[in-house]
PDB file of N, CA and C in Angstrom:
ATOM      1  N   UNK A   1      77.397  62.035 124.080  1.00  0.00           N
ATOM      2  CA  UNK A   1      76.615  63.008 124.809  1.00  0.00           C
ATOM      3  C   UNK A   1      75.928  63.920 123.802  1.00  0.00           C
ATOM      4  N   UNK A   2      74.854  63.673 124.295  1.00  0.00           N
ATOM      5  CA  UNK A   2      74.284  65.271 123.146  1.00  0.00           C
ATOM      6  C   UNK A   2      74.035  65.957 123.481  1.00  0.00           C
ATOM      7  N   UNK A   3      73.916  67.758 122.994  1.00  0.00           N
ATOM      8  CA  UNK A   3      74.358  68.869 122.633  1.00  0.00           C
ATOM      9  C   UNK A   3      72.717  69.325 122.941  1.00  0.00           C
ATOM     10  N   UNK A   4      72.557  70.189 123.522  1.00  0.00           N
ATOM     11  CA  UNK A   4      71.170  70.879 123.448  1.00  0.00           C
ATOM     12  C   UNK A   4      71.231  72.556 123.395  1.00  0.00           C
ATOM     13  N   UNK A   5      70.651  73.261 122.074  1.00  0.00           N
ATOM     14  CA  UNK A   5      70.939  74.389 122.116  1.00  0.00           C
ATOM     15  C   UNK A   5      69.405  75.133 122.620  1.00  0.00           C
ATOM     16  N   UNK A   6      69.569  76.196 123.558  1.00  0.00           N
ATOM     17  CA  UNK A   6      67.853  76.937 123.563  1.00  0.00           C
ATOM     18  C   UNK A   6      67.709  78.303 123.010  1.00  0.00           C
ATOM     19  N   UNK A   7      66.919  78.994 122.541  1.00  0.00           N
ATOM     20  CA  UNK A   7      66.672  80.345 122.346  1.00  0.00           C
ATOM     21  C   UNK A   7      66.774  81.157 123.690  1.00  0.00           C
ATOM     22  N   UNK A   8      67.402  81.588 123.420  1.00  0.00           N
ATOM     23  CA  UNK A   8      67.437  83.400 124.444  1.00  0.00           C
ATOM     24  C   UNK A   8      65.976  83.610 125.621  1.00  0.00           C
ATOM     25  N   UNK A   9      64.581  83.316 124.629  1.00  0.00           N
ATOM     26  CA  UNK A   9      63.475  83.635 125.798  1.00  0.00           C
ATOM     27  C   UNK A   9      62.908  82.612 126.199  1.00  0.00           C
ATOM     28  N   UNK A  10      63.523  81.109 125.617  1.00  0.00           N
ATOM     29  CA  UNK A  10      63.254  79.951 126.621  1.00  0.00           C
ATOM     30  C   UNK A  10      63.881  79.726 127.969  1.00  0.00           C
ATOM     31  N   UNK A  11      65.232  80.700 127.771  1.00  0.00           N
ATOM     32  CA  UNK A  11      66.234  80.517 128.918  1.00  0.00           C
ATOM     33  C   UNK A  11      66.090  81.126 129.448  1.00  0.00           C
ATOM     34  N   UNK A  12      65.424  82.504 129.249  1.00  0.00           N
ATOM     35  CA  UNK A  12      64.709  83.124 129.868  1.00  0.00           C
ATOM     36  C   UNK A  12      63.527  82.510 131.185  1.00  0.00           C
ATOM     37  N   UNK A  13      62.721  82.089 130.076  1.00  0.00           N
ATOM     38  CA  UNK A  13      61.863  81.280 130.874  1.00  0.00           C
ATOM     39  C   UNK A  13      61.854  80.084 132.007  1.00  0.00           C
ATOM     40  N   UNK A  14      62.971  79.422 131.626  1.00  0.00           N
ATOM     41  CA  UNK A  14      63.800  78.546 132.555  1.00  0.00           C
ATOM     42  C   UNK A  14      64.214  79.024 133.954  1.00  0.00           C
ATOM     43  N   UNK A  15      65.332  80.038 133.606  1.00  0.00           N
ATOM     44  CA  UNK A  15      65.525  81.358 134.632  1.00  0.00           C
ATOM     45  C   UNK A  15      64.651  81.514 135.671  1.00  0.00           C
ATOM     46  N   UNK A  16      63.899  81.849 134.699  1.00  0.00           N
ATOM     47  CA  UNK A  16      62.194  82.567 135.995  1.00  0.00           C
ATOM     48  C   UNK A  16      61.903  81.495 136.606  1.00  0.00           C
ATOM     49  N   UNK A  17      61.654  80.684 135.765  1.00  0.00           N
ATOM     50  CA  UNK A  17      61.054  79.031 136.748  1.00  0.00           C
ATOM     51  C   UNK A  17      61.760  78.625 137.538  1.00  0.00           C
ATOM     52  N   UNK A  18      63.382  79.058 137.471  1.00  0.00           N
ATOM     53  CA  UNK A  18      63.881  78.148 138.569  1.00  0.00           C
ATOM     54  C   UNK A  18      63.454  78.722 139.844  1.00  0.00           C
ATOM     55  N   UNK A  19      63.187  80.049 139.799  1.00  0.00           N
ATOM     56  CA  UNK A  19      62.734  80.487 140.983  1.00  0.00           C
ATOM     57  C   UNK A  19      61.839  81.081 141.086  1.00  0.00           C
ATOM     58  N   UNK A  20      60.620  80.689 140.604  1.00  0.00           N
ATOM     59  CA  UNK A  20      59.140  81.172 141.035  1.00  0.00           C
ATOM     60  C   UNK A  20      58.467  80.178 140.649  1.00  0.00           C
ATOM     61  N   UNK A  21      58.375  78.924 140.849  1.00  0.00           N
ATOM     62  CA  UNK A  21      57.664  77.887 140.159  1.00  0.00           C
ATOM     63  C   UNK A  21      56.331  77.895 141.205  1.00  0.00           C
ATOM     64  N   UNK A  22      55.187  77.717 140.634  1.00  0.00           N
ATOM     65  CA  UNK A  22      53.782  78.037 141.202  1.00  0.00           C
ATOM     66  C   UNK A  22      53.502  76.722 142.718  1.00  0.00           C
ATOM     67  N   UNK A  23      54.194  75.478 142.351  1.00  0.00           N
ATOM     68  CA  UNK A  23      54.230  74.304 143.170  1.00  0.00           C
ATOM     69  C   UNK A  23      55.702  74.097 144.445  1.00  0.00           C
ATOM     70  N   UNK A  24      55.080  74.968 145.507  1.00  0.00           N
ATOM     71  CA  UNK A  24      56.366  75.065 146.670  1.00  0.00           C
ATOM     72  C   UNK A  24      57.180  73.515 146.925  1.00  0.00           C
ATOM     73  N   UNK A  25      56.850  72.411 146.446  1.00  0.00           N
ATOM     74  CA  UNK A  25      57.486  71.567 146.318  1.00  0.00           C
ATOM     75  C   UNK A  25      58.482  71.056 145.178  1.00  0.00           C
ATOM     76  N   UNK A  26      57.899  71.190 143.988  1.00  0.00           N
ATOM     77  CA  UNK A  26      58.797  71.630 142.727  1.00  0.00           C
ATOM     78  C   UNK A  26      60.104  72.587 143.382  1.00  0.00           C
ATOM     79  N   UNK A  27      59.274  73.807 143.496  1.00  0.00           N
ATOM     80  CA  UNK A  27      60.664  74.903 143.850  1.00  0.00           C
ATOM     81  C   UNK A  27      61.060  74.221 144.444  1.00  0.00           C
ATOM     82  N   UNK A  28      60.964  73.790 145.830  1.00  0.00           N
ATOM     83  CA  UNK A  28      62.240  73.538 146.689  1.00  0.00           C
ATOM     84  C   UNK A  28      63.305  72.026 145.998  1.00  0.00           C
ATOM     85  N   UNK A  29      62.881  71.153 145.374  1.00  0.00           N
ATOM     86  CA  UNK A  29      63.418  70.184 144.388  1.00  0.00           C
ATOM     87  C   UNK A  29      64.140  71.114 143.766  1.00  0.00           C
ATOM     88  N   UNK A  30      63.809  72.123 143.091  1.00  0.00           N
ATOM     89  CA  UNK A  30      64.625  72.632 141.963  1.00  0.00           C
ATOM     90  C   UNK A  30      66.020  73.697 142.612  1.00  0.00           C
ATOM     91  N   UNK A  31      65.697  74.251 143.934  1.00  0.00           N
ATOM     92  CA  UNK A  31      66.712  74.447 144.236  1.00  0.00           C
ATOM     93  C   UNK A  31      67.887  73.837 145.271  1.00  0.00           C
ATOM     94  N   UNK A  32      66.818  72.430 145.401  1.00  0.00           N
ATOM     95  CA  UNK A  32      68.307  71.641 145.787  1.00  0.00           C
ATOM     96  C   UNK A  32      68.824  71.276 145.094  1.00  0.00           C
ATOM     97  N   UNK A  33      68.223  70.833 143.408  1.00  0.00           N
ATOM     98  CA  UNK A  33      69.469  70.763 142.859  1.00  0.00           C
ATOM     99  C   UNK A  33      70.169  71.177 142.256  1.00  0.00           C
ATOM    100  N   UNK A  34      70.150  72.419 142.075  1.00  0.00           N
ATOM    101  CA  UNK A  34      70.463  74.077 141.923  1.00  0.00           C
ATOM    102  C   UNK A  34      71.878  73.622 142.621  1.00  0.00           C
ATOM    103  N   UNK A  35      72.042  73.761 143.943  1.00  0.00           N
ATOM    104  CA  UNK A  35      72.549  73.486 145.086  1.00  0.00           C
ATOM    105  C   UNK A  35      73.650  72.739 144.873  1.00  0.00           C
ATOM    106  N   UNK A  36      72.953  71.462 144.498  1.00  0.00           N
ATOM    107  CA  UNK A  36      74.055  70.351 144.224  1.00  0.00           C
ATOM    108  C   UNK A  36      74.951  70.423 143.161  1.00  0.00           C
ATOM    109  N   UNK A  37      74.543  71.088 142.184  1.00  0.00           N
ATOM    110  CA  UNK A  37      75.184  71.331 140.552  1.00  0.00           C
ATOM    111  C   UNK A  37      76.298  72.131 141.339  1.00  0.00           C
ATOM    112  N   UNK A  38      76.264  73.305 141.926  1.00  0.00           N
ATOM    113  CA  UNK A  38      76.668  74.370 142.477  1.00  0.00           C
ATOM    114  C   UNK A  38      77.494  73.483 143.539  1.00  0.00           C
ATOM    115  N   UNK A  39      77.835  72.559 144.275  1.00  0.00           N
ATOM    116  CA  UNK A  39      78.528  72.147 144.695  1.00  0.00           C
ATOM    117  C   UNK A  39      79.440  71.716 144.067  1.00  0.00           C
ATOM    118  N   UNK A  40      78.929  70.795 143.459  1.00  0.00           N
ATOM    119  CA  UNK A  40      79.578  69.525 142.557  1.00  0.00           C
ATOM    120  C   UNK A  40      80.865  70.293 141.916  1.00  0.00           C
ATOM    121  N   UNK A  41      80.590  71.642 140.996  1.00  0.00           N
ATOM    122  CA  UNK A  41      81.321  72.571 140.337  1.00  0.00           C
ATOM    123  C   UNK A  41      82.508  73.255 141.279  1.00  0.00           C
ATOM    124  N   UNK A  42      82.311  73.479 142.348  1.00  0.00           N
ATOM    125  CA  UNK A  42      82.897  73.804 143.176  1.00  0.00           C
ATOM    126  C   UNK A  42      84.083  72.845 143.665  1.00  0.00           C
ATOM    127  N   UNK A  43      83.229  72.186 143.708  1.00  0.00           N
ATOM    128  CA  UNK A  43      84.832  70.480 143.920  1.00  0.00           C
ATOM    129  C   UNK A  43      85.161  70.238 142.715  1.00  0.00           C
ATOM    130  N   UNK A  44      84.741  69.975 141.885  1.00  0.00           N
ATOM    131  CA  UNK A  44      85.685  70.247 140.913  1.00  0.00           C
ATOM    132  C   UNK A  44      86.628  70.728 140.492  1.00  0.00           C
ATOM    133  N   UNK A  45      86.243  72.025 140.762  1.00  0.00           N
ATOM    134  CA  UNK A  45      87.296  73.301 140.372  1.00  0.00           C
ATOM    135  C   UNK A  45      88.485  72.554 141.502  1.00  0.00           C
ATOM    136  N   UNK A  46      88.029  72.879 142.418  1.00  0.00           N
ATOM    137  CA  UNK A  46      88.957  72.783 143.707  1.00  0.00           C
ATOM    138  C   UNK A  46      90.169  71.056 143.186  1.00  0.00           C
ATOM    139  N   UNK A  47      89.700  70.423 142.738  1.00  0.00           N
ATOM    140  CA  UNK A  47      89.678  69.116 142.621  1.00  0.00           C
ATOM    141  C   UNK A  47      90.837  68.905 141.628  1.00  0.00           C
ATOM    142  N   UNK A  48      90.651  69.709 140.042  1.00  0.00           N
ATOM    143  CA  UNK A  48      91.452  70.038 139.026  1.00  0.00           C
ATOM    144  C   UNK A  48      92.658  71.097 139.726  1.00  0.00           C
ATOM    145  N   UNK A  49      92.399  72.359 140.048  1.00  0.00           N
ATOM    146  CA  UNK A  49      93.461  73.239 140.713  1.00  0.00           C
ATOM    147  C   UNK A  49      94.444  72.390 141.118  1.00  0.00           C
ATOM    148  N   UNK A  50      94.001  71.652 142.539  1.00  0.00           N
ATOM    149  CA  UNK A  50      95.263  70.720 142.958  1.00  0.00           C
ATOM    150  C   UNK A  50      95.660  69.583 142.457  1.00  0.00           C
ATOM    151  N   UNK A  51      94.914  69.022 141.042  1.00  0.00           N
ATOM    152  CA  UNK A  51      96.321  68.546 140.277  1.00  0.00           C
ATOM    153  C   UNK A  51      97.065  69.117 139.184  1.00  0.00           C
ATOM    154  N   UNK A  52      96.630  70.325 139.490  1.00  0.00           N
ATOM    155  CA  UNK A  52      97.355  71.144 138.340  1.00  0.00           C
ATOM    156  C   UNK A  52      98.626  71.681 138.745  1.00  0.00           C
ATOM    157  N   UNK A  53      98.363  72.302 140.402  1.00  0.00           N
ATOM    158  CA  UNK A  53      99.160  72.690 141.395  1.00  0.00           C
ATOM    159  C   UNK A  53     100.775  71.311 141.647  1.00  0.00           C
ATOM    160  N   UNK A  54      99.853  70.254 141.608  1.00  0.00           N
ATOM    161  CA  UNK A  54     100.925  69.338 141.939  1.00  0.00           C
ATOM    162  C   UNK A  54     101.527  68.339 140.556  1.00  0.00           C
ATOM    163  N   UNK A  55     101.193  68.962 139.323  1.00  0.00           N
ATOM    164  CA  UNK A  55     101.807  68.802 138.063  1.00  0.00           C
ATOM    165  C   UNK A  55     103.102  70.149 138.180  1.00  0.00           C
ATOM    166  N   UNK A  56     102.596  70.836 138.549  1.00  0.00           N
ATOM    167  CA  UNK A  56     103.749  72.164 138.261  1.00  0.00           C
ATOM    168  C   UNK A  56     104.216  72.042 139.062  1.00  0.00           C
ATOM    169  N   UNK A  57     104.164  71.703 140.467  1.00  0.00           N
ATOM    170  CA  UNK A  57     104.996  71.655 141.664  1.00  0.00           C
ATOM    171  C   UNK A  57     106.199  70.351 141.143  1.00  0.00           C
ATOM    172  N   UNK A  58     105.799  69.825 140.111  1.00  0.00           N
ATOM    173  CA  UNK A  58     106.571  68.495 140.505  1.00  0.00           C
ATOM    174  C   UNK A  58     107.268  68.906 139.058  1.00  0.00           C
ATOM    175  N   UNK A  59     106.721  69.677 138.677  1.00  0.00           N
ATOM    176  CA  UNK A  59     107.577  70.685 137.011  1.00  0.00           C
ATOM    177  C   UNK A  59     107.457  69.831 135.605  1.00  0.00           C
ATOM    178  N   UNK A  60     105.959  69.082 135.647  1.00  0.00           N
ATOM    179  CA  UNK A  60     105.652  68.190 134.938  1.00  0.00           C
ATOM    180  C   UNK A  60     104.286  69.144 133.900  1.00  0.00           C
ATOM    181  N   UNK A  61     104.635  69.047 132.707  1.00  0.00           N
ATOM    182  CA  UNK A  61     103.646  69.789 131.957  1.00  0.00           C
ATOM    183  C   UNK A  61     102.436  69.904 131.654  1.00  0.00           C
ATOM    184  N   UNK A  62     101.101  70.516 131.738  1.00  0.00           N
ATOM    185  CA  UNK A  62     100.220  70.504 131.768  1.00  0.00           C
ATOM    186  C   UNK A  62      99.543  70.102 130.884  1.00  0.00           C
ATOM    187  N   UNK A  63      98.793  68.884 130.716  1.00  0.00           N
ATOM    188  CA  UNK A  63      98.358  68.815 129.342  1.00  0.00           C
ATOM    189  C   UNK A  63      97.211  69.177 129.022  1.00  0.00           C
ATOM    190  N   UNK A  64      97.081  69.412 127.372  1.00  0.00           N
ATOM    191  CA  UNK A  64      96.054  70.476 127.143  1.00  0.00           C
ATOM    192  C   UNK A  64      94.933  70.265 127.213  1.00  0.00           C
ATOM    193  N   UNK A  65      93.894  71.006 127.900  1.00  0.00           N
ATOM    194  CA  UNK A  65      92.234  70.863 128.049  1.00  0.00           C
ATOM    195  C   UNK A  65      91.965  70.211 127.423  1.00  0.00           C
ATOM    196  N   UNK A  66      90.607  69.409 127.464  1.00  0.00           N
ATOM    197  CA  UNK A  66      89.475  67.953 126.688  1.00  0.00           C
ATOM    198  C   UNK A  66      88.645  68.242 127.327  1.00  0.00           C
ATOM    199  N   UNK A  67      87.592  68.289 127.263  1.00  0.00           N
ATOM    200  CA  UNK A  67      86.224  67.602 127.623  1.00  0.00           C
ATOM    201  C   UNK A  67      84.791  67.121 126.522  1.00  0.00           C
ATOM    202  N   UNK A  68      84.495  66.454 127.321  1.00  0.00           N
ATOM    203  CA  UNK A  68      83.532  65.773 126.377  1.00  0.00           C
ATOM    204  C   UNK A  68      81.962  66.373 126.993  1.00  0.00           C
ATOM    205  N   UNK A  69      82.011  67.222 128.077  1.00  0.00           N
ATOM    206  CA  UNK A  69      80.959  67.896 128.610  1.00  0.00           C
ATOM    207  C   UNK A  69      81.200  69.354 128.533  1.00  0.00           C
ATOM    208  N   UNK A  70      82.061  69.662 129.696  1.00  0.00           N
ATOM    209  CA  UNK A  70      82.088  71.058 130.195  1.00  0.00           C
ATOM    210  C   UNK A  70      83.667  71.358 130.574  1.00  0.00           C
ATOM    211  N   UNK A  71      84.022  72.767 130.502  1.00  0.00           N
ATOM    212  CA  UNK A  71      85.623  72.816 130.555  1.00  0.00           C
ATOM    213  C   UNK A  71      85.223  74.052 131.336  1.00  0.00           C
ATOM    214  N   UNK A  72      85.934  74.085 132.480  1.00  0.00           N
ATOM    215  CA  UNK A  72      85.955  75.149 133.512  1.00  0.00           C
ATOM    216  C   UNK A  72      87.389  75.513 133.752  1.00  0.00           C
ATOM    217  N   UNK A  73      87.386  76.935 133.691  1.00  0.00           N
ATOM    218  CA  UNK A  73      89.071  78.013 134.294  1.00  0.00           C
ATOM    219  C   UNK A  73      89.610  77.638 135.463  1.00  0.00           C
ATOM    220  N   UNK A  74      90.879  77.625 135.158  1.00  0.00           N
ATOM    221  CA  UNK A  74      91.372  76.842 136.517  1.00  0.00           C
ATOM    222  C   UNK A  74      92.909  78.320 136.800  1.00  0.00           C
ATOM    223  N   UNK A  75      92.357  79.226 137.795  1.00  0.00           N
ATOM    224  CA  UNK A  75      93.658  79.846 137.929  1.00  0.00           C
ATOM    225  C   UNK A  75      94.927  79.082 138.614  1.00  0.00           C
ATOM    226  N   UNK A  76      96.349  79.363 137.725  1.00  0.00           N
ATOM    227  CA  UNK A  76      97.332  78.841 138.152  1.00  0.00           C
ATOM    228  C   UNK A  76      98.333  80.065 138.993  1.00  0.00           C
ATOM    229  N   UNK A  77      98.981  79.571 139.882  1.00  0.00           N
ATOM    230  CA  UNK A  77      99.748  80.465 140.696  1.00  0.00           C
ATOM    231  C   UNK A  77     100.883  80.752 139.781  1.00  0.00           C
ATOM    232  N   UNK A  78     101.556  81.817 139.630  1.00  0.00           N
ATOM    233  CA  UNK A  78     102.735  82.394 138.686  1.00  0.00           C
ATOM    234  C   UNK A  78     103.903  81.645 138.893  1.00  0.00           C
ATOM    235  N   UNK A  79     104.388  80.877 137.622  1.00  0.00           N
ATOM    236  CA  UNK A  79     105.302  79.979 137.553  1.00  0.00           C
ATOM    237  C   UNK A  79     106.502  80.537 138.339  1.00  0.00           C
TER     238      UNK A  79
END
């Protein structure tokens, strides 16, 4: 996978575009998949939690974070 870094006022610029793009069809593309990213992340989370939930429920140890993309916080309930 490769790595893409941007400057501060490109992301800027990105930012703005996601939501003022001059072509009302663009925009609405761009915030469905706005949308979908924003889902997807959401099950995820939800997705990891409960096997994290049912590693500790079963008193089996957590093993330590990897990713080869993206690593998202997963709150655990107090042992």
């Amino acid at each position: 996978m490769r790595h893409f870094e941007f400057p501060p006022d490109v992301l800027t610029a990105i930012e703005h575009d996601r939501f003022h793009h001059a072509d009302p069809h663009v925009q609405r593309r761009m915030e469905a998949l706005w949308l979908t990213v924003d889902e997807n992340l959401r099950e995820m989370h939800a997705a990891i939690k409960l096997h994290l939930d049912g590693l500790l429920g079963d008193h089996l140890p957590i093993p330590k974070p990897s990713s080869i993309a993206r690593q998202i916080d997963v709150e655990l309930p107090a042992a």
